[in-house]
C-alpha atoms as a PDB file:
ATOM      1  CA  UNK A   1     282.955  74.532  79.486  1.00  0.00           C
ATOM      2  CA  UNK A   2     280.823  77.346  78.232  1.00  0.00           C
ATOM      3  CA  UNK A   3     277.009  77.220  79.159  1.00  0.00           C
ATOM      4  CA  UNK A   4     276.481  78.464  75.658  1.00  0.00           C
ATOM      5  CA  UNK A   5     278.426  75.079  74.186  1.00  0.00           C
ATOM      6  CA  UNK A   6     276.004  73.252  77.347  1.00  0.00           C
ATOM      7  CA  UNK A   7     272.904  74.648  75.971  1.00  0.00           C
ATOM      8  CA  UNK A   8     273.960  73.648  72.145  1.00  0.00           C
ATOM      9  CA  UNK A   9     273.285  77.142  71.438  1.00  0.00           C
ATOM     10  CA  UNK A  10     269.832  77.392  72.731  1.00  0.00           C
ATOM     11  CA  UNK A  11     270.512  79.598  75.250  1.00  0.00           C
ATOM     12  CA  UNK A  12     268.179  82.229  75.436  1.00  0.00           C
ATOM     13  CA  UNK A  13     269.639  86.247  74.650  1.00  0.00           C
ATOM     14  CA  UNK A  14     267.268  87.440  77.108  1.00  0.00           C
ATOM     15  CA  UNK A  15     269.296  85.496  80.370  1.00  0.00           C
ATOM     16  CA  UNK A  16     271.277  87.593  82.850  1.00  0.00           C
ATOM     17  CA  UNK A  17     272.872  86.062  85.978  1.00  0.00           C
ATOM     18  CA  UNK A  18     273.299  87.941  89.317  1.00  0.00           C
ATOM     19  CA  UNK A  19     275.055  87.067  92.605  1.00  0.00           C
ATOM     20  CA  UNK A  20     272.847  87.204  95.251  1.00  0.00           C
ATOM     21  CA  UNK A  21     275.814  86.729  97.825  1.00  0.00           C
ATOM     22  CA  UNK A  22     278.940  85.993  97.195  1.00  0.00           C
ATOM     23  CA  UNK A  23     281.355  84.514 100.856  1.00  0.00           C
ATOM     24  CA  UNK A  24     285.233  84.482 100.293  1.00  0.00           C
ATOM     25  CA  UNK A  25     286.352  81.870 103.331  1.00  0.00           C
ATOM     26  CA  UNK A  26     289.821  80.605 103.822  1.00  0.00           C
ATOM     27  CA  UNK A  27     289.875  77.901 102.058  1.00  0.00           C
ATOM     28  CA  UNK A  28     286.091  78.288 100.612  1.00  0.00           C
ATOM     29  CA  UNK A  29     284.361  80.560  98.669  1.00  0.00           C
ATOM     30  CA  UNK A  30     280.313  80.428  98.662  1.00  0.00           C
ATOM     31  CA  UNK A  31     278.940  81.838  95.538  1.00  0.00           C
ATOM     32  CA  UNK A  32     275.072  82.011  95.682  1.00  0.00           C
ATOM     33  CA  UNK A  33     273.767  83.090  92.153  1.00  0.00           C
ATOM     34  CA  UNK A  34     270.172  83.430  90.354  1.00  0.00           C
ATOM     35  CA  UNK A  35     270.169  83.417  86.544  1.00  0.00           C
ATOM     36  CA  UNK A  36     267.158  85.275  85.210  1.00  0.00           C
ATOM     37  CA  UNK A  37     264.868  84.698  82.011  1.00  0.00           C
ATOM     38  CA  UNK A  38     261.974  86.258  80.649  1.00  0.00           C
ATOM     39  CA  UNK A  39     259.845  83.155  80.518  1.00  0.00           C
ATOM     40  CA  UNK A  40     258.793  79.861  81.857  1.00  0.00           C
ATOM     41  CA  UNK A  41     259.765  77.960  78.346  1.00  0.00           C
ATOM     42  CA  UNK A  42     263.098  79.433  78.622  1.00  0.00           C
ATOM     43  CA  UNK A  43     263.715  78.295  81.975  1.00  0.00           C
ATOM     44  CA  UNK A  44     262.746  75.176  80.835  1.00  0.00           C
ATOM     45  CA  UNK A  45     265.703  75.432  78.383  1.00  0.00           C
ATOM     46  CA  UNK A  46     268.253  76.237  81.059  1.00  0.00           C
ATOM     47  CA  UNK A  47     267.475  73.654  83.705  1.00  0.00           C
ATOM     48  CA  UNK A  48     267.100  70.950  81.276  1.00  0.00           C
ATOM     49  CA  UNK A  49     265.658  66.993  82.200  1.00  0.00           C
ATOM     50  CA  UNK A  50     265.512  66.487  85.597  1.00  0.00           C
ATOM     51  CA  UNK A  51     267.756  69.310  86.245  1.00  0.00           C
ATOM     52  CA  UNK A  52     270.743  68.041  84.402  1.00  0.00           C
ATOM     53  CA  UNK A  53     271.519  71.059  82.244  1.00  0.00           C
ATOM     54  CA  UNK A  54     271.847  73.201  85.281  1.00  0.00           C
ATOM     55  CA  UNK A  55     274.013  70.288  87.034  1.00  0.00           C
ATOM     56  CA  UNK A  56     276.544  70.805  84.180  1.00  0.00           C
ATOM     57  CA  UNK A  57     276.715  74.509  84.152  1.00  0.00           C
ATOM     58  CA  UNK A  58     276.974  74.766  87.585  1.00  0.00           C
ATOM     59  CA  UNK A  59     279.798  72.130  87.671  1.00  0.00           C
ATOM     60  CA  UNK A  60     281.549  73.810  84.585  1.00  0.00           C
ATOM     61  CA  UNK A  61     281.114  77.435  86.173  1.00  0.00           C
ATOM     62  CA  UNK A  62     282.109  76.035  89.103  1.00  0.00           C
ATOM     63  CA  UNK A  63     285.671  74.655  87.941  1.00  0.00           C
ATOM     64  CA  UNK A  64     286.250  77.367  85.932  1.00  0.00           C
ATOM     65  CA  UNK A  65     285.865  79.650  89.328  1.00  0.00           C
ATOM     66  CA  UNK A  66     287.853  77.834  91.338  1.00  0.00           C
ATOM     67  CA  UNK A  67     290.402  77.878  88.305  1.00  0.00           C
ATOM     68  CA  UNK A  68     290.118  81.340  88.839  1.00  0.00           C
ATOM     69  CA  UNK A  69     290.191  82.028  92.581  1.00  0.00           C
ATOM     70  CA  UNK A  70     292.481  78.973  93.359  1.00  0.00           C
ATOM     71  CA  UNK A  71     290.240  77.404  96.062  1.00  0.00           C
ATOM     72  CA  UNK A  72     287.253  75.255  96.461  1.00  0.00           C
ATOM     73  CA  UNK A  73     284.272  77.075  95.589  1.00  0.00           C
ATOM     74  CA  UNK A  74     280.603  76.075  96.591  1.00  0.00           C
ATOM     75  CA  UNK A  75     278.437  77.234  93.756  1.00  0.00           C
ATOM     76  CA  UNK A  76     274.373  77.241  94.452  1.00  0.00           C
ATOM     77  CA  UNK A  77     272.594  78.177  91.498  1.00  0.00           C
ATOM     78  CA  UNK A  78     268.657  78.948  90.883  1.00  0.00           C
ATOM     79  CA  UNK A  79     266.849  79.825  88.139  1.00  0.00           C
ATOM     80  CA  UNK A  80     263.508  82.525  88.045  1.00  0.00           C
ATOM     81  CA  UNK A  81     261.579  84.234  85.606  1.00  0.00           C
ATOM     82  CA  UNK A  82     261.180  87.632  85.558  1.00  0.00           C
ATOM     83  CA  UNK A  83     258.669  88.284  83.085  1.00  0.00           C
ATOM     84  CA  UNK A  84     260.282  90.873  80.268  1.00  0.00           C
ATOM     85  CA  UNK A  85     263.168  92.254  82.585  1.00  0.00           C
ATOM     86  CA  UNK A  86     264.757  93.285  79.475  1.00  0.00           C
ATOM     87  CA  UNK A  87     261.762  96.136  78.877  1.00  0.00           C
ATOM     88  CA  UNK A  88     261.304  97.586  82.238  1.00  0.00           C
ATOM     89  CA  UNK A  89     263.185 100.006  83.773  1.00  0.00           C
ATOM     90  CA  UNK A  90     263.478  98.846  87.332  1.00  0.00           C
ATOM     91  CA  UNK A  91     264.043  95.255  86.961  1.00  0.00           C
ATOM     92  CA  UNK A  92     267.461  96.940  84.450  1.00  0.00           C
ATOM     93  CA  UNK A  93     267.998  98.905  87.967  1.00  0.00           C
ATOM     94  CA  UNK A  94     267.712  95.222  89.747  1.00  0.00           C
ATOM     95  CA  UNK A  95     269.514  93.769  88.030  1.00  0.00           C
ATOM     96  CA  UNK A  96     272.726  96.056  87.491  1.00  0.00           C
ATOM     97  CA  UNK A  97     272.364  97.095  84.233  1.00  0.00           C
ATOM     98  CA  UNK A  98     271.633 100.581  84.510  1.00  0.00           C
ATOM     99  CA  UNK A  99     272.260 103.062  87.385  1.00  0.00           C
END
């Protein structure tokens, strides 16, 4: 299930996610990931009550990678705020959107 159709379309634009480390095992893969807004009322949004929100995307994601991959994945996920990322050039750099 989409995060978008979690989020009932609240989802903020300014959200990027990047994969701090990412551990292909045998039968495992670790996938450690941070998903980045621009403010604390958006991250707010994507954790949800008590965390639930983020318990369904990560669940979700989760199936949906080892759909993918075609083993067990282990999916930690955390969310920060990175005050206007989307306007300054190094946090772009950071965060793999420009070279």
């Amino acid at each position: 299930m989409c995060s978008i159709v979690l989020t009932r379309d609240e989802l903020p634009y300014s959200t990027a996610v990047v994969i701090d480390r990412f551990e292909e095992g045998e039968k495992l893969y670790r996938i450690y990931a941070t998903v980045f807004v621009e403010r604390e009322s958006q991250k707010a949004i994507v954790i949800g009550k008590g965390g639930l929100l983020m318990k369904e995307i990560g669940t979700a994601a989760r199936h949906e990678l080892e759909s993918l991959f075609g083993v067990k994945v282990f999916l930690e996920l955390r969310v920060k705020v990175s005050k206007d990322w989307r306007d300054n050039e190094s946090q772009l750099k950071n965060l793999g959107f420009t070279e």
